[in-house]
C-alpha atoms as a PDB file:
ATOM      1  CA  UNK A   1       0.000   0.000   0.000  1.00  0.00           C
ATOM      2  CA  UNK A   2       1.182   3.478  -0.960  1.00  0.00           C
ATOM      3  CA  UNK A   3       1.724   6.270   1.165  1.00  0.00           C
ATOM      4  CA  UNK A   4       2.453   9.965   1.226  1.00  0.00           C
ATOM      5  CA  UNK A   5       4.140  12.238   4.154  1.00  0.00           C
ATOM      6  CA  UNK A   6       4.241  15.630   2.113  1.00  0.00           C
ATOM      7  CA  UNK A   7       3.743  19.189   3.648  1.00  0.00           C
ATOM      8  CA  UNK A   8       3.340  22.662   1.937  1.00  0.00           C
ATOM      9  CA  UNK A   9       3.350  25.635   4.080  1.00  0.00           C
ATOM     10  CA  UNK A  10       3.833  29.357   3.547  1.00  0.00           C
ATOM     11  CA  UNK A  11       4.168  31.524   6.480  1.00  0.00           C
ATOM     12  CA  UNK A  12       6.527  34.189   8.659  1.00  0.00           C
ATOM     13  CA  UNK A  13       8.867  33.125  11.203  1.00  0.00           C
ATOM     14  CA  UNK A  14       7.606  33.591  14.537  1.00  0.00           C
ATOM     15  CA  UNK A  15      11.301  34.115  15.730  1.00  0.00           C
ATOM     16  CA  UNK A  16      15.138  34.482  14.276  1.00  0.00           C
ATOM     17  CA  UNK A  17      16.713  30.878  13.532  1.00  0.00           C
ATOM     18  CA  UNK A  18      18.392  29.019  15.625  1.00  0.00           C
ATOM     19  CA  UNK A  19      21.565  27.566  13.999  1.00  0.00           C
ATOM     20  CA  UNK A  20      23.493  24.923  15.415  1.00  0.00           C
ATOM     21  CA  UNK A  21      25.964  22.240  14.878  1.00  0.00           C
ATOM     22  CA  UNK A  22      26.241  18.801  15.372  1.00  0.00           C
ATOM     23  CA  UNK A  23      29.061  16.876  16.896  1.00  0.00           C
ATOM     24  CA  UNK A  24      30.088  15.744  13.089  1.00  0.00           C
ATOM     25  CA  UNK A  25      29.588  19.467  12.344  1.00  0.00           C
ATOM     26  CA  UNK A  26      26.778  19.028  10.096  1.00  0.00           C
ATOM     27  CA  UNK A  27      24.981  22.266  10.416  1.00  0.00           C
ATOM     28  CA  UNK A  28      20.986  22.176  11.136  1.00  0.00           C
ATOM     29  CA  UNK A  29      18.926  25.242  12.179  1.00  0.00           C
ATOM     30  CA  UNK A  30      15.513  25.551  13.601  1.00  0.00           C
ATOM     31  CA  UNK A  31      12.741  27.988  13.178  1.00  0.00           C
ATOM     32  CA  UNK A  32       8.558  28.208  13.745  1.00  0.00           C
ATOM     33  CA  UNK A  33       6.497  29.588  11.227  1.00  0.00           C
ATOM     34  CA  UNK A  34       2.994  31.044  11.820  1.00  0.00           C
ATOM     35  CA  UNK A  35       0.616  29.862   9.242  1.00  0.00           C
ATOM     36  CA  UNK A  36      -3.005  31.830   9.297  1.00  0.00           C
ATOM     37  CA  UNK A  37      -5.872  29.760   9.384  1.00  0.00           C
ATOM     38  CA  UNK A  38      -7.845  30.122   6.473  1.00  0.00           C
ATOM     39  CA  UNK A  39     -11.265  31.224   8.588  1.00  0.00           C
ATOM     40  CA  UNK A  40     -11.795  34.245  11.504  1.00  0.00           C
ATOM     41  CA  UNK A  41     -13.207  32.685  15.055  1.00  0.00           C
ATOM     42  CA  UNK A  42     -16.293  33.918  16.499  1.00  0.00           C
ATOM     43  CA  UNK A  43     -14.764  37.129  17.432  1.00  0.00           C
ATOM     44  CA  UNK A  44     -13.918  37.879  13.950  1.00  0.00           C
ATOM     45  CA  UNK A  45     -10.430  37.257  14.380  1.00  0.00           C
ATOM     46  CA  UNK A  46      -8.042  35.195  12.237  1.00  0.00           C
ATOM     47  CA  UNK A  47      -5.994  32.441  14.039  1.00  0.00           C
ATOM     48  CA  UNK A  48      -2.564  30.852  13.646  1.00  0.00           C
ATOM     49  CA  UNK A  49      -0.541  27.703  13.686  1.00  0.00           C
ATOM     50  CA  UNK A  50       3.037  28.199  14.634  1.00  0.00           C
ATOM     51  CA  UNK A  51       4.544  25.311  12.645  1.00  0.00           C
ATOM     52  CA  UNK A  52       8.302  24.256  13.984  1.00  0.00           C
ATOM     53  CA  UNK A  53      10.730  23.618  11.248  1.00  0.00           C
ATOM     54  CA  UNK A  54      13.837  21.825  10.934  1.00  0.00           C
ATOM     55  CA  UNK A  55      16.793  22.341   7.593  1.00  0.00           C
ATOM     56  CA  UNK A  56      19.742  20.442   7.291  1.00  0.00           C
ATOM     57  CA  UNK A  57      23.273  20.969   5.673  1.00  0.00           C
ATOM     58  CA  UNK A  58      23.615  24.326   3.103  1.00  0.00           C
ATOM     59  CA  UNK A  59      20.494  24.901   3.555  1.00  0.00           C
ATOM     60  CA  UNK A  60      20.303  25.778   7.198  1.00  0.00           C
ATOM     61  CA  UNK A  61      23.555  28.014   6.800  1.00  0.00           C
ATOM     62  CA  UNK A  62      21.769  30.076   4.135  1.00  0.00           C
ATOM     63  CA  UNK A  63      18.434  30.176   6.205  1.00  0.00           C
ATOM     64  CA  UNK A  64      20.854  31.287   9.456  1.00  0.00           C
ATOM     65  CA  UNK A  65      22.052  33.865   6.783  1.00  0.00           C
ATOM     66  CA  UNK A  66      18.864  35.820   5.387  1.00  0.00           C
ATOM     67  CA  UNK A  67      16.026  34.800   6.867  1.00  0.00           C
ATOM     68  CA  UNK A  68      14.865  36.507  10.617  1.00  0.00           C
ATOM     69  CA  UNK A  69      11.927  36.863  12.422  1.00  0.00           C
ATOM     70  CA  UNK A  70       9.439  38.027  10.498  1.00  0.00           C
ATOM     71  CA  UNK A  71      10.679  36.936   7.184  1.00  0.00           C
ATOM     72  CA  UNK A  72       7.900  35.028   4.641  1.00  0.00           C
ATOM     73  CA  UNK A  73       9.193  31.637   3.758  1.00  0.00           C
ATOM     74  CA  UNK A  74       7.605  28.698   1.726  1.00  0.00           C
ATOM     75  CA  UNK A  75       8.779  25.107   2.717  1.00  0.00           C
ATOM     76  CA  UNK A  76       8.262  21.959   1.571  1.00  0.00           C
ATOM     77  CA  UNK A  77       8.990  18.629   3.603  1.00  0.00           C
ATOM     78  CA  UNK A  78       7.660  15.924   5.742  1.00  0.00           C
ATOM     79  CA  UNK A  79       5.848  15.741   9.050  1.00  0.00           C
ATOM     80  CA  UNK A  80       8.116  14.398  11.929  1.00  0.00           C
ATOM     81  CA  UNK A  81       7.047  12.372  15.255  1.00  0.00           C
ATOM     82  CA  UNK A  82       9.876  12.796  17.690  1.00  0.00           C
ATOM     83  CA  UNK A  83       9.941  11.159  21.013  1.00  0.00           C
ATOM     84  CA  UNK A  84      12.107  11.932  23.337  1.00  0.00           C
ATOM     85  CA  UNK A  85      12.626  12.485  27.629  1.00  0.00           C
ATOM     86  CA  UNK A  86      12.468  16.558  28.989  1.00  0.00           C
ATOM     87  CA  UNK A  87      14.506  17.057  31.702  1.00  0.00           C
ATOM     88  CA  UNK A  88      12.301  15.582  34.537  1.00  0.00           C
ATOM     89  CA  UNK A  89      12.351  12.545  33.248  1.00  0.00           C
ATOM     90  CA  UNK A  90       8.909  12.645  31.488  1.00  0.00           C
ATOM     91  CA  UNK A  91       8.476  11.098  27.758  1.00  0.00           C
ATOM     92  CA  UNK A  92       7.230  13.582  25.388  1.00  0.00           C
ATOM     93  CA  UNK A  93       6.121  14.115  21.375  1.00  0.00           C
ATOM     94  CA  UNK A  94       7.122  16.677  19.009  1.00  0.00           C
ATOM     95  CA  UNK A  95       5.784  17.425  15.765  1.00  0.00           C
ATOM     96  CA  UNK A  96       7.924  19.087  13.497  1.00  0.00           C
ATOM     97  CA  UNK A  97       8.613  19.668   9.938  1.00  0.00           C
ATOM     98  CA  UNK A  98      11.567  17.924   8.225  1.00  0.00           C
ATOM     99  CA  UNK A  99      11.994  20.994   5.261  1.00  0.00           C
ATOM    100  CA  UNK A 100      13.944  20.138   1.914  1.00  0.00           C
ATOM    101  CA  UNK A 101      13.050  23.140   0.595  1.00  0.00           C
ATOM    102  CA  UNK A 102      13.128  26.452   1.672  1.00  0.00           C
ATOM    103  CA  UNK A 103      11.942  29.645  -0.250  1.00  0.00           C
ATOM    104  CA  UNK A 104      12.374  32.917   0.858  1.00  0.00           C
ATOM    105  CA  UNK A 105       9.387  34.901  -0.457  1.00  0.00           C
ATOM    106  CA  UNK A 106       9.704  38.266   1.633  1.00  0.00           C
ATOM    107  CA  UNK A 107      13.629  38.439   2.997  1.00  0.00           C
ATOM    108  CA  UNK A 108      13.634  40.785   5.773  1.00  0.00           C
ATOM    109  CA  UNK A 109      17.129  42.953   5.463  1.00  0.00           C
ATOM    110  CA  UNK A 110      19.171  41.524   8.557  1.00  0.00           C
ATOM    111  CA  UNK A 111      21.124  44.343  10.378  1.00  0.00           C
ATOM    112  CA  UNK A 112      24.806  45.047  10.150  1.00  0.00           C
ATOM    113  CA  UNK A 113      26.822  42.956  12.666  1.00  0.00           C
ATOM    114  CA  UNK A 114      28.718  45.140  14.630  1.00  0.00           C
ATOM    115  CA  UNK A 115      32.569  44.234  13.719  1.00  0.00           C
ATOM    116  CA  UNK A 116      34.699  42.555  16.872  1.00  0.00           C
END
């Protein structure tokens, strides 16, 4: 039987990335989108989904790079069960999106970094 773990989503980061390294030093960088819902709630007012997302490799160096908080992004990928144990000890889930495909739509200009 045939199946089909494929996600489309266009939305703005709710917050900068988050880049980080592994201990191989294969770079991976983490962000949340917030994708409107496509209806208002009873008090008129539209609603979002903040989406987390996951890139891997030269992908999440160039999302680290120009995208920020703010920024409009399309991204395709797959949907992601993790399991794994928070610091008490308790076993927890996390959806997330797995993104092989990252398109910046509206590229917020990033300030100057101050030089060191």
């Amino acid at each position: 039987m045939a199946s089909l773990n494929y996600i489309v989503l266009i939305g703005n980061l709710a917050r900068d990335p988050e880049l980080r390294y592994t201990p191989d030093g294969t770079p991976v960088v983490s962000f949340t989108i917030a994708v409107n819902r496509p209806f208002v709630n009873q008090k008129g007012e539209r609603e979002a989904d903040f989406i987390p997302i996951v890139v891997w490799r030269n992908r999440a160096e160039r999302c680290s790079e120009y995208l920020m908080k703010g920024s409009q992004v399309a991204v395709e990928g797959r949907l992601q069960i993790r399991s794994y144990e928070d610091k008490d000890g308790i076993k927890r889930k996390r959806a997330e999106v797995i993104a092989w495909r990252v398109e910046f739509l509206q590229r917020l200009k990033k300030p100057p970094q101050p030089e060191i």
